[in-house]
C-alpha atoms as a PDB file:
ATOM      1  CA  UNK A   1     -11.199  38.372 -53.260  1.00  0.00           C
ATOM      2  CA  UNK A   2     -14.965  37.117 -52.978  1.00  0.00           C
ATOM      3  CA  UNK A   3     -16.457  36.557 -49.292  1.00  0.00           C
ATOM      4  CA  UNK A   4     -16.603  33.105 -49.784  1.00  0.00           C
ATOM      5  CA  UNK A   5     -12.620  32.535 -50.649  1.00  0.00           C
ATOM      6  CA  UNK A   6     -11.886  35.091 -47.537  1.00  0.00           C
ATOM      7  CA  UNK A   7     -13.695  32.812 -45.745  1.00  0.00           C
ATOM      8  CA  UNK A   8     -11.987  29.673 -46.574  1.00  0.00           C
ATOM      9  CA  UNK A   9      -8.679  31.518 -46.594  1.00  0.00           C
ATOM     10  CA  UNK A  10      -9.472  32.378 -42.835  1.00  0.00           C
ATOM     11  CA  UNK A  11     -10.619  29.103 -41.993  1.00  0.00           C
ATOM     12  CA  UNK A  12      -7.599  27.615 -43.283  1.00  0.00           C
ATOM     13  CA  UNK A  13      -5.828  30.067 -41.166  1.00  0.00           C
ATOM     14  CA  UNK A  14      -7.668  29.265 -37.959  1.00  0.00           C
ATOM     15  CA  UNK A  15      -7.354  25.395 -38.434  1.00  0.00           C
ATOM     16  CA  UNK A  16      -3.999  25.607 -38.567  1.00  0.00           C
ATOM     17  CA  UNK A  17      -3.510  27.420 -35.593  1.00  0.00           C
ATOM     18  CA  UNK A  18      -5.893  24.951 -34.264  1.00  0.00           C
ATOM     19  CA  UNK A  19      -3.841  22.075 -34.982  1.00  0.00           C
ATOM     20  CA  UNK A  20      -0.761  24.051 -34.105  1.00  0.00           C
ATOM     21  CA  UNK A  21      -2.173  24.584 -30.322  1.00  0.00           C
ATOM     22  CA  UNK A  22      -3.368  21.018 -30.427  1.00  0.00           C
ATOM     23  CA  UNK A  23      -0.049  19.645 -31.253  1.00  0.00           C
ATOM     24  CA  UNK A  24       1.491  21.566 -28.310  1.00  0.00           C
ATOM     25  CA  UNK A  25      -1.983  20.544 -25.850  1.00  0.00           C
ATOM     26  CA  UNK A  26      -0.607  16.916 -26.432  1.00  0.00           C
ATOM     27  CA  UNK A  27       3.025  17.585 -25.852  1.00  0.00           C
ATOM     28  CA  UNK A  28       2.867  19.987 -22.305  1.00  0.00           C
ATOM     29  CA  UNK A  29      -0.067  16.765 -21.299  1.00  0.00           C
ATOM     30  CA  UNK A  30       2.817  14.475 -22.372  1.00  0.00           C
ATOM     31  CA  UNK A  31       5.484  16.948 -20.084  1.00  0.00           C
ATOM     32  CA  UNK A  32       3.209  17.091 -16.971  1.00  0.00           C
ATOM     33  CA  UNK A  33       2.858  12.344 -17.361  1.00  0.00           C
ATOM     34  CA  UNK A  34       6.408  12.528 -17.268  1.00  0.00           C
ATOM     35  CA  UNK A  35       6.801  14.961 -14.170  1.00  0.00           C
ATOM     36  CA  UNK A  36       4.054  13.686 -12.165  1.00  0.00           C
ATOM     37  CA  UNK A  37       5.738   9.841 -12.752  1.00  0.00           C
ATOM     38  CA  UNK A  38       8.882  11.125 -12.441  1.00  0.00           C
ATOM     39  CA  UNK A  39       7.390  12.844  -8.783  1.00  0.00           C
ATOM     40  CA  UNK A  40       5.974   9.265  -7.899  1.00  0.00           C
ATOM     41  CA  UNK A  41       9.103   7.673  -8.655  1.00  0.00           C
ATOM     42  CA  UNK A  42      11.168  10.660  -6.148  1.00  0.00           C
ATOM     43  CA  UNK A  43       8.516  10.005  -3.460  1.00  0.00           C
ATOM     44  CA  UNK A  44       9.011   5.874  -3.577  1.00  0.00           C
ATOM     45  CA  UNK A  45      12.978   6.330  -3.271  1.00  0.00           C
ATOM     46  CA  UNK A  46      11.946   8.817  -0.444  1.00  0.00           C
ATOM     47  CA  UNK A  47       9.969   6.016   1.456  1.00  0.00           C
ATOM     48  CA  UNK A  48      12.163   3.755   0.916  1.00  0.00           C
ATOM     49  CA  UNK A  49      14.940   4.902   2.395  1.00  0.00           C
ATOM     50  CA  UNK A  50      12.803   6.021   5.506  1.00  0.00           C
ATOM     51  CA  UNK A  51      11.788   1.922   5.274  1.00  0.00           C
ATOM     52  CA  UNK A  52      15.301   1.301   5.431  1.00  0.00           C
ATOM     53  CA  UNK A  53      16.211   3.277   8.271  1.00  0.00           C
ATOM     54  CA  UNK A  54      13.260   2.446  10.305  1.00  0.00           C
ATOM     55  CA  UNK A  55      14.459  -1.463   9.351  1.00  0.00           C
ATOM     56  CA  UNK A  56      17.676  -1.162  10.545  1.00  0.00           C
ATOM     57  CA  UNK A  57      16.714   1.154  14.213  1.00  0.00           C
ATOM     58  CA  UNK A  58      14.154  -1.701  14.156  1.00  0.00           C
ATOM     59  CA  UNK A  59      16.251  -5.187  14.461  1.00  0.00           C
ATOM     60  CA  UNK A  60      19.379  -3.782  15.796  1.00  0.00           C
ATOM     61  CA  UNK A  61      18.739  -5.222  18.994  1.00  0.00           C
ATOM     62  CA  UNK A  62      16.566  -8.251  17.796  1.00  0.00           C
ATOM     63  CA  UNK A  63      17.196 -11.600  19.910  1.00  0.00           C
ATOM     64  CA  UNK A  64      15.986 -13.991  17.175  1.00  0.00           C
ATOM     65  CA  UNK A  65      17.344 -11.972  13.934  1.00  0.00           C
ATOM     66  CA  UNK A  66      20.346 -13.855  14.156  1.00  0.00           C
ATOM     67  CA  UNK A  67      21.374 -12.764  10.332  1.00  0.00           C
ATOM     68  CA  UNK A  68      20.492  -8.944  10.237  1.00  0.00           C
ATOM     69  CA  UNK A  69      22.287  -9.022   6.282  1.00  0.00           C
ATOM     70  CA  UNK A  70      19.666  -8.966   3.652  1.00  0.00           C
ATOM     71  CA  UNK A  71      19.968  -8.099   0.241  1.00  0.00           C
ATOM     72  CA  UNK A  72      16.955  -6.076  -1.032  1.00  0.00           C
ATOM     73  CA  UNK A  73      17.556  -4.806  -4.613  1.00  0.00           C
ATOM     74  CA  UNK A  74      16.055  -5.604  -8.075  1.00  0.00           C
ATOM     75  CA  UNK A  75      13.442  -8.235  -8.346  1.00  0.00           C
ATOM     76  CA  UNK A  76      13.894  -9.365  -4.390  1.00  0.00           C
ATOM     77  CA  UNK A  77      11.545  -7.581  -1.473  1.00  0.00           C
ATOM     78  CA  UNK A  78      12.357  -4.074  -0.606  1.00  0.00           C
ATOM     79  CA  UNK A  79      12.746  -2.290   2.344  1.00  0.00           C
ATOM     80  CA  UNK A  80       8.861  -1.871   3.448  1.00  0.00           C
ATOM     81  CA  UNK A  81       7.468  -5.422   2.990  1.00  0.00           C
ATOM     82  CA  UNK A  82      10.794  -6.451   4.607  1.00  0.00           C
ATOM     83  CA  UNK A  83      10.174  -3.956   7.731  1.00  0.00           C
ATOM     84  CA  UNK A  84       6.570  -4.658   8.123  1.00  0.00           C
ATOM     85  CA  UNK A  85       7.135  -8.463   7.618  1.00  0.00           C
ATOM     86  CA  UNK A  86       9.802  -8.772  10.945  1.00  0.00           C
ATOM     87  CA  UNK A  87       6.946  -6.327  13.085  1.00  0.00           C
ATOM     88  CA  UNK A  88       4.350  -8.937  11.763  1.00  0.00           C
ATOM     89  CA  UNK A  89       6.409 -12.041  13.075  1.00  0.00           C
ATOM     90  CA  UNK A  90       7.304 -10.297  16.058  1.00  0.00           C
ATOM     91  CA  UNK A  91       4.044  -8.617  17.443  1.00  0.00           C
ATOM     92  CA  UNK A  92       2.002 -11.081  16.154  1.00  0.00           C
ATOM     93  CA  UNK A  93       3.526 -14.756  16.768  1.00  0.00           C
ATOM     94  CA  UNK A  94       1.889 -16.599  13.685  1.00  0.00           C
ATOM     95  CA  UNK A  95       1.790 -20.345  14.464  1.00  0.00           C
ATOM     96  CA  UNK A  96       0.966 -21.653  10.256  1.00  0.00           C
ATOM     97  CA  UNK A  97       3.162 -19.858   7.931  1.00  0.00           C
ATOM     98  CA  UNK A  98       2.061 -20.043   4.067  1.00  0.00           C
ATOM     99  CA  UNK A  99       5.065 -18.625   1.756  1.00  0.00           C
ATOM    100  CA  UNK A 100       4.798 -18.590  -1.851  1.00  0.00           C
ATOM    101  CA  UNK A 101       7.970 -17.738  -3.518  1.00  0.00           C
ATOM    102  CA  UNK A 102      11.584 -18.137  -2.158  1.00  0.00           C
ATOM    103  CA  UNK A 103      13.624 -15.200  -1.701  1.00  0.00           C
ATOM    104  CA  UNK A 104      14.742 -12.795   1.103  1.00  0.00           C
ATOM    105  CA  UNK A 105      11.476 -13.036   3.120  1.00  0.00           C
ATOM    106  CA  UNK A 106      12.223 -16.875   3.128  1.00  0.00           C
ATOM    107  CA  UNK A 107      15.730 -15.605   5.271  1.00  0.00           C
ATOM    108  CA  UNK A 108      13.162 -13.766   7.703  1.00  0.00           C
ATOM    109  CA  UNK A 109      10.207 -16.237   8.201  1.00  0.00           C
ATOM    110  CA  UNK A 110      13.058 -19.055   8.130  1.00  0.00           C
ATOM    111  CA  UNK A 111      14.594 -17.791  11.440  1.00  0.00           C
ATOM    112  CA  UNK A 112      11.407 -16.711  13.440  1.00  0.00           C
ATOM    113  CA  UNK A 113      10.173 -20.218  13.202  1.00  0.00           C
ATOM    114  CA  UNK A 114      14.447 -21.395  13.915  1.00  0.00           C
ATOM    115  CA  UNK A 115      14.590 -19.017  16.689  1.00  0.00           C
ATOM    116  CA  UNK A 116      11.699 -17.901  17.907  1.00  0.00           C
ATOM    117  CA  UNK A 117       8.750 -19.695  17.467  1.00  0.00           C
ATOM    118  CA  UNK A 118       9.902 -23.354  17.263  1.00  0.00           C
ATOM    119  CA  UNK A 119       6.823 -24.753  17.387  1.00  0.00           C
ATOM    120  CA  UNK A 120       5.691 -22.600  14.401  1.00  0.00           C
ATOM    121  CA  UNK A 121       5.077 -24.160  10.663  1.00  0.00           C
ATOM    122  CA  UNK A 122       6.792 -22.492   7.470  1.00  0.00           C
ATOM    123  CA  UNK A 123       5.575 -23.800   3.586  1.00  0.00           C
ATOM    124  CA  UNK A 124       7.843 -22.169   1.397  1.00  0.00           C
ATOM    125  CA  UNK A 125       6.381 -23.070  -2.198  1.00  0.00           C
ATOM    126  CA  UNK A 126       8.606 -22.455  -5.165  1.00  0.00           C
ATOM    127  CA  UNK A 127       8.813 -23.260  -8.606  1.00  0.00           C
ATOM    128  CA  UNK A 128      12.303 -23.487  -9.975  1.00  0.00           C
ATOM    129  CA  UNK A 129      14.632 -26.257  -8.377  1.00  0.00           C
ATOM    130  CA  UNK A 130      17.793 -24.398  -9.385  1.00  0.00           C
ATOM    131  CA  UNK A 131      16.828 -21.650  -7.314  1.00  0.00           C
ATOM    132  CA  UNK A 132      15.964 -23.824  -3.969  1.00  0.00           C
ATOM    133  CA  UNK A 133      19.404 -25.770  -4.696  1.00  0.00           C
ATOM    134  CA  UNK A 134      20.658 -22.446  -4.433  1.00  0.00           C
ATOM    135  CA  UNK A 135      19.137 -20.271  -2.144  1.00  0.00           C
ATOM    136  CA  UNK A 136      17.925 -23.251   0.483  1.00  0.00           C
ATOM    137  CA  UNK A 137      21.227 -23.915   2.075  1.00  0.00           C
ATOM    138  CA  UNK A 138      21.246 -19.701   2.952  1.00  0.00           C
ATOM    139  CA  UNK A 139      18.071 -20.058   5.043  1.00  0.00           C
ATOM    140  CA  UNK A 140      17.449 -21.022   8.688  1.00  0.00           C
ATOM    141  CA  UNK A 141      17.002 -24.758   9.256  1.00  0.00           C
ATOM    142  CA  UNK A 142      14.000 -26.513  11.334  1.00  0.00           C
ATOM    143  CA  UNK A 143      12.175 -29.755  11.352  1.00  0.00           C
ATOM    144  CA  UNK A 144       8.870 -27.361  11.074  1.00  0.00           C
ATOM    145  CA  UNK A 145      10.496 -25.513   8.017  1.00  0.00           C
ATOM    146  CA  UNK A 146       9.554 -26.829   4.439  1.00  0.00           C
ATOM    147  CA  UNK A 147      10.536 -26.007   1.045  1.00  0.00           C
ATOM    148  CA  UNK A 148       7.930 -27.447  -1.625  1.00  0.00           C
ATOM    149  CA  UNK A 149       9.118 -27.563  -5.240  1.00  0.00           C
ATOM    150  CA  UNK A 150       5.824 -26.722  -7.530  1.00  0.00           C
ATOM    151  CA  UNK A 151       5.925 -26.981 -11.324  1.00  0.00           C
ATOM    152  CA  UNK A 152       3.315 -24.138 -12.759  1.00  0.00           C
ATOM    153  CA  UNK A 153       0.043 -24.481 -14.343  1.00  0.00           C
ATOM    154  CA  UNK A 154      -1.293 -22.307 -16.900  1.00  0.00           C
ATOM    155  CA  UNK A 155      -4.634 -21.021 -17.540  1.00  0.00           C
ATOM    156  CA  UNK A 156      -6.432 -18.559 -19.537  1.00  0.00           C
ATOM    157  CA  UNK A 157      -8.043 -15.554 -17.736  1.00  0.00           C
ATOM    158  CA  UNK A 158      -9.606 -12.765 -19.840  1.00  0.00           C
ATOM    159  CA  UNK A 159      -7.709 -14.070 -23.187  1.00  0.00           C
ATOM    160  CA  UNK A 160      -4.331 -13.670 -21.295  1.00  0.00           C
ATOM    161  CA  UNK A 161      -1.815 -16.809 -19.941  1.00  0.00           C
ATOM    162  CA  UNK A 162      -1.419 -16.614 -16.322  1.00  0.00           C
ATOM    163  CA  UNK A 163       0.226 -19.360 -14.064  1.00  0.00           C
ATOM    164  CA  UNK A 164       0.009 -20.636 -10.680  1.00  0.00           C
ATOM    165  CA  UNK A 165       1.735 -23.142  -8.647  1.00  0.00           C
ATOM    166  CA  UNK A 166       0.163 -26.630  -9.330  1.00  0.00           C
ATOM    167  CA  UNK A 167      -1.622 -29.084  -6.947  1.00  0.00           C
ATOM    168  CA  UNK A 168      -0.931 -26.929  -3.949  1.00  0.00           C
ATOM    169  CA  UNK A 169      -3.771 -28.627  -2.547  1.00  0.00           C
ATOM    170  CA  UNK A 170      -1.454 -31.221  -1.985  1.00  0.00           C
ATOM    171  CA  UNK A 171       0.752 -29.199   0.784  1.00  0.00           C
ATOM    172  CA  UNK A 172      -1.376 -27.031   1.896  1.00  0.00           C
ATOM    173  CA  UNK A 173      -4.236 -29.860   2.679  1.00  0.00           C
ATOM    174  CA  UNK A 174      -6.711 -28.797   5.617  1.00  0.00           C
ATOM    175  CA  UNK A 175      -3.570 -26.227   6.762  1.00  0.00           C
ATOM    176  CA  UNK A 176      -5.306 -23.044   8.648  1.00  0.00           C
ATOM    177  CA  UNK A 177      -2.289 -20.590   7.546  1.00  0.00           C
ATOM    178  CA  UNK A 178      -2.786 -17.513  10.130  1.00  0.00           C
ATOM    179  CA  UNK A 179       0.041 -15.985   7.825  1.00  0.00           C
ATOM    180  CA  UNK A 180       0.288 -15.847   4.133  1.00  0.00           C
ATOM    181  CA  UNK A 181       2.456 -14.438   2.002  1.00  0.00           C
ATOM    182  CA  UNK A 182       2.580 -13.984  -1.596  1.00  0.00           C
ATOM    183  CA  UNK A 183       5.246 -12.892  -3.509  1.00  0.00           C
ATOM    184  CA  UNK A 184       5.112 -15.640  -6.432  1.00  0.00           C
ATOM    185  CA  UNK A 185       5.184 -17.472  -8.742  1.00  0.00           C
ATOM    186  CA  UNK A 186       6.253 -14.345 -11.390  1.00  0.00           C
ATOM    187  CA  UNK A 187       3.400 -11.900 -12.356  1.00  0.00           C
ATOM    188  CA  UNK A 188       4.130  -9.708 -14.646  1.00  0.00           C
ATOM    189  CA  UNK A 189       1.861  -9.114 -17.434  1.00  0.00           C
ATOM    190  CA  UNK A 190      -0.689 -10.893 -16.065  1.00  0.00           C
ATOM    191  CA  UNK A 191      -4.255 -10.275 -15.265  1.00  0.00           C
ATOM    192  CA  UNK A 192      -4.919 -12.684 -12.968  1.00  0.00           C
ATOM    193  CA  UNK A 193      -1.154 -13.694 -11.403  1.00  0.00           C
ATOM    194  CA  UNK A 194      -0.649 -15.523  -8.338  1.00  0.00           C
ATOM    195  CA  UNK A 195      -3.920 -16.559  -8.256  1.00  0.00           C
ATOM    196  CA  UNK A 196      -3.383 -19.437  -5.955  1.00  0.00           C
ATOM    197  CA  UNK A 197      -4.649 -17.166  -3.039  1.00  0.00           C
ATOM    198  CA  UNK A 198      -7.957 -17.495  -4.502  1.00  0.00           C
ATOM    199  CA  UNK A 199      -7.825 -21.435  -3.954  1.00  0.00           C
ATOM    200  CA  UNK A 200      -6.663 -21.296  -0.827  1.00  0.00           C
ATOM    201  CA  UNK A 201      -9.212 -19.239   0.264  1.00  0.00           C
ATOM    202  CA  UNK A 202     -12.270 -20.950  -1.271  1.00  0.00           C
ATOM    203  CA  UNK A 203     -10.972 -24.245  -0.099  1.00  0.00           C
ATOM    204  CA  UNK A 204     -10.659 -22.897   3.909  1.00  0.00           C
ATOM    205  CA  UNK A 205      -7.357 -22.909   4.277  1.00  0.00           C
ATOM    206  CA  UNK A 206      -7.538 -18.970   6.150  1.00  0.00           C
ATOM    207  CA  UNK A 207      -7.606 -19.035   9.767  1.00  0.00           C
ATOM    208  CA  UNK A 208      -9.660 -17.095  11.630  1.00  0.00           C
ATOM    209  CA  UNK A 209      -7.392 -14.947  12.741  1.00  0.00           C
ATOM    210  CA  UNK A 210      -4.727 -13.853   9.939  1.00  0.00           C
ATOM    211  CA  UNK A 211      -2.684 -11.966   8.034  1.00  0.00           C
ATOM    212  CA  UNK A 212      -2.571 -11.734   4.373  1.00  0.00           C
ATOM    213  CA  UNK A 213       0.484 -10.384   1.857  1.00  0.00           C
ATOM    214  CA  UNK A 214       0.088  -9.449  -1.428  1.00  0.00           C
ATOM    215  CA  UNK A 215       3.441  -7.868  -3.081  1.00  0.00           C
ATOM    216  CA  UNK A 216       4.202  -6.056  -6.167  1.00  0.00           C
ATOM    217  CA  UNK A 217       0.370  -4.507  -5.971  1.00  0.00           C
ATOM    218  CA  UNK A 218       1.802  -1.252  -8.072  1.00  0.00           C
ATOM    219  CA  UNK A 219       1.123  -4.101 -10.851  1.00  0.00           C
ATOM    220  CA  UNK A 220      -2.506  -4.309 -12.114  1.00  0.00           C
ATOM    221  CA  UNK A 221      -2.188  -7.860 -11.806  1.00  0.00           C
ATOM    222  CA  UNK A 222      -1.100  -8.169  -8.540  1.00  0.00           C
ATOM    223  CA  UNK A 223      -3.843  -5.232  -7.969  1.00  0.00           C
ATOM    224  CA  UNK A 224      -6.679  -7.271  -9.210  1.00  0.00           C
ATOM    225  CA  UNK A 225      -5.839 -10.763  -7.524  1.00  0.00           C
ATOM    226  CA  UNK A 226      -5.900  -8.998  -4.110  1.00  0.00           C
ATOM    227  CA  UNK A 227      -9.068  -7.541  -4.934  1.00  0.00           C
ATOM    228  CA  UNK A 228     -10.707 -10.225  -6.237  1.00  0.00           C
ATOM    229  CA  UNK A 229      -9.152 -11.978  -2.537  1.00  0.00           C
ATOM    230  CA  UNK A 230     -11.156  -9.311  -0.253  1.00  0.00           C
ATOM    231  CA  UNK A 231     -14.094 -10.224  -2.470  1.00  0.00           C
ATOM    232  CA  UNK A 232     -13.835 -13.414  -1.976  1.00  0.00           C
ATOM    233  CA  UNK A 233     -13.587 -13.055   2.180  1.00  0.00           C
ATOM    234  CA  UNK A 234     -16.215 -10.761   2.485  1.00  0.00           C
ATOM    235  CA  UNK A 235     -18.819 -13.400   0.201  1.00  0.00           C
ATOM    236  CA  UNK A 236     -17.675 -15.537   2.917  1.00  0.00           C
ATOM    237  CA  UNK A 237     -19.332 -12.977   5.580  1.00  0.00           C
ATOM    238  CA  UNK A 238     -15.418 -12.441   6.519  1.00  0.00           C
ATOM    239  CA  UNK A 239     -14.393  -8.814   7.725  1.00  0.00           C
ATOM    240  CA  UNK A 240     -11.549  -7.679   6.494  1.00  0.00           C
ATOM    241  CA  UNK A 241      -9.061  -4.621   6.963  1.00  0.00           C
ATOM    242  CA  UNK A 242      -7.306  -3.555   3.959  1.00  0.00           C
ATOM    243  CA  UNK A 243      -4.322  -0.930   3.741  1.00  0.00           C
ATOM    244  CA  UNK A 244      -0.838  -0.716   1.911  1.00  0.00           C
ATOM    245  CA  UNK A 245       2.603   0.045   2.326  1.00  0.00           C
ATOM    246  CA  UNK A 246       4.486   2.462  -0.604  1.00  0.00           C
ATOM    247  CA  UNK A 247       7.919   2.091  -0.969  1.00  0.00           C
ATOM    248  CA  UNK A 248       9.794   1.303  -4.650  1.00  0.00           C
ATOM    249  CA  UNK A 249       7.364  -1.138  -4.442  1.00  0.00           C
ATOM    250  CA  UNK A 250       3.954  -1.598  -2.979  1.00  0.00           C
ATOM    251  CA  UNK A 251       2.363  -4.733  -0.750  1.00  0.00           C
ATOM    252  CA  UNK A 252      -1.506  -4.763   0.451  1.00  0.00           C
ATOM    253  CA  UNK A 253      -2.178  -6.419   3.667  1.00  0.00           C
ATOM    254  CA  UNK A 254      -5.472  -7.630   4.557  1.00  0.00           C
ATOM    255  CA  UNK A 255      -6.457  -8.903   7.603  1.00  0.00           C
ATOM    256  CA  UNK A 256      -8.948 -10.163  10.311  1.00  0.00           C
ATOM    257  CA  UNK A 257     -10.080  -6.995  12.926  1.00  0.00           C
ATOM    258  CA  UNK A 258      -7.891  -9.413  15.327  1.00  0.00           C
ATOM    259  CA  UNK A 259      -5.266  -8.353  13.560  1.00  0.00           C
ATOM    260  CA  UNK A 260      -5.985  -4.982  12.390  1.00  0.00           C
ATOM    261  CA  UNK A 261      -3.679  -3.495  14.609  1.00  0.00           C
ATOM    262  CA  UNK A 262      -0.620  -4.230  12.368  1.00  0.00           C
ATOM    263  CA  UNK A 263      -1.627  -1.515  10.206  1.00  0.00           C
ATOM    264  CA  UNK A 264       0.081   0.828  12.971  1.00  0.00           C
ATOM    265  CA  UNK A 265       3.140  -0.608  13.038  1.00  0.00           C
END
């Protein structure tokens, strides 16, 4: 055999084991994705029952939690925004309370303005009219509690539908909301969901002193709303504290250094 077909014989050779090691590269990469998710995944069910546990030592003895029963599973809050929503409402007395999507946080903001802060304002701002007819009747009542059926809006951000609630301006008005919490309308794919925050932010509707939700921020939706949010504040010469809670889910609070102090809680 001549040098030259040695050669190619041996570079056939060595490609294949090339391509052979390759092939395995791109399947033990593909093994170690899975673990580390799967590891996330262990470490959010691991938070979230310490969530749950620190929930329930938290509100045993609560003297406005009149209904203690929620039902956090599926699409609904989970354990930490529900935890670090009843510390919010009950170290730091909110007076204007922004809500934007119905659900088991409604049953929680619903009874601290009901039982503990009468005076206190609630806008709960959803979409679907089934699901008020619903779910209203299971919430606290109050003359200062509101629940604002929105149809959606849809716009296009970065080639991609998103919606928002439409004509909030309309509610909201010259409202200084000192809590806001957003948890709708329905993100998903997204890249720019829920960007009604935005608005309210550009058209002064922040107090001065406040407290900001964002849920579902594992999402890069979700993610990039709340950033674009801090941006937003801190044009406005606003300082900010930013920080997050992990459980199955995640929320990102941001807040005024007032109110900084709920990142301890």
């Amino acid at each position: 055999m001549s040098e030259v077909a040695e050669t190619n014989k041996i570079s056939k050779e060595l490609n294949k084991i090339y391509r052979h090691l390759l092939q395995n590269d791109k399947k033990v990469a593909q093994l170690q994705n899975d673990f580390n998710r799967v590891c996330r995944q262990m470490q959010g069910y691991y938070k979230e029952l310490n969530f749950a546990d620190l929930l329930h030592d938290t509100i045993i003895n609560s003297t406005w939690l009149h209904d203690k029963s929620f039902s956090l599973h599926g699409w609904a809050a989970n354990y930490s925004f529900i935890y670090m929503l009843y510390r919010i409402l009950d170290n730091t007395k909110p007076q204007n309370i922004l809500e934007m999507g119905m659900g088991q946080t409604s049953r929680l903001t619903s009874q601290y303005v009901a039982y503990c802060n009468q005076n206190a304002t609630l806008d709960i701002i959803e979409n679907d009219s089934d699901w008020i007819a619903t779910y209203q009747p299971q919430l606290a009542q109050n003359e200062h509690i509101k629940v604002h059926q929105r149809d959606l809006e849809f716009f296009t951000y970065d080639k991609t539908e998103c919606r928002k609630y439409k004509d909030l301006n309309e509610i909201v008005g010259n409202t200084k909301y000192d809590l806001i919490i957003i948890d709708g309308p329905w993100g998903a794919e997204q890249k720019l969901p829920r960007s009604n925050m935005l608005d309210l932010i550009k058209n002064g509707n922040v107090a001065d002193d406040f407290v900001i939700i964002f849920d579902d921020t594992e999402r890069k939706g979700e993610k990039n709303t709340s950033a674009q949010a801090i941006k937003l504040l801190q044009e406005q010469s606003v300082e900010t504290v930013v920080f997050h809670r992990f459980g199955i889910k995640t929320q990102t609070y941001i807040t005024s250094l007032t109110k900084s102090f709920i990142q301890y809680l």
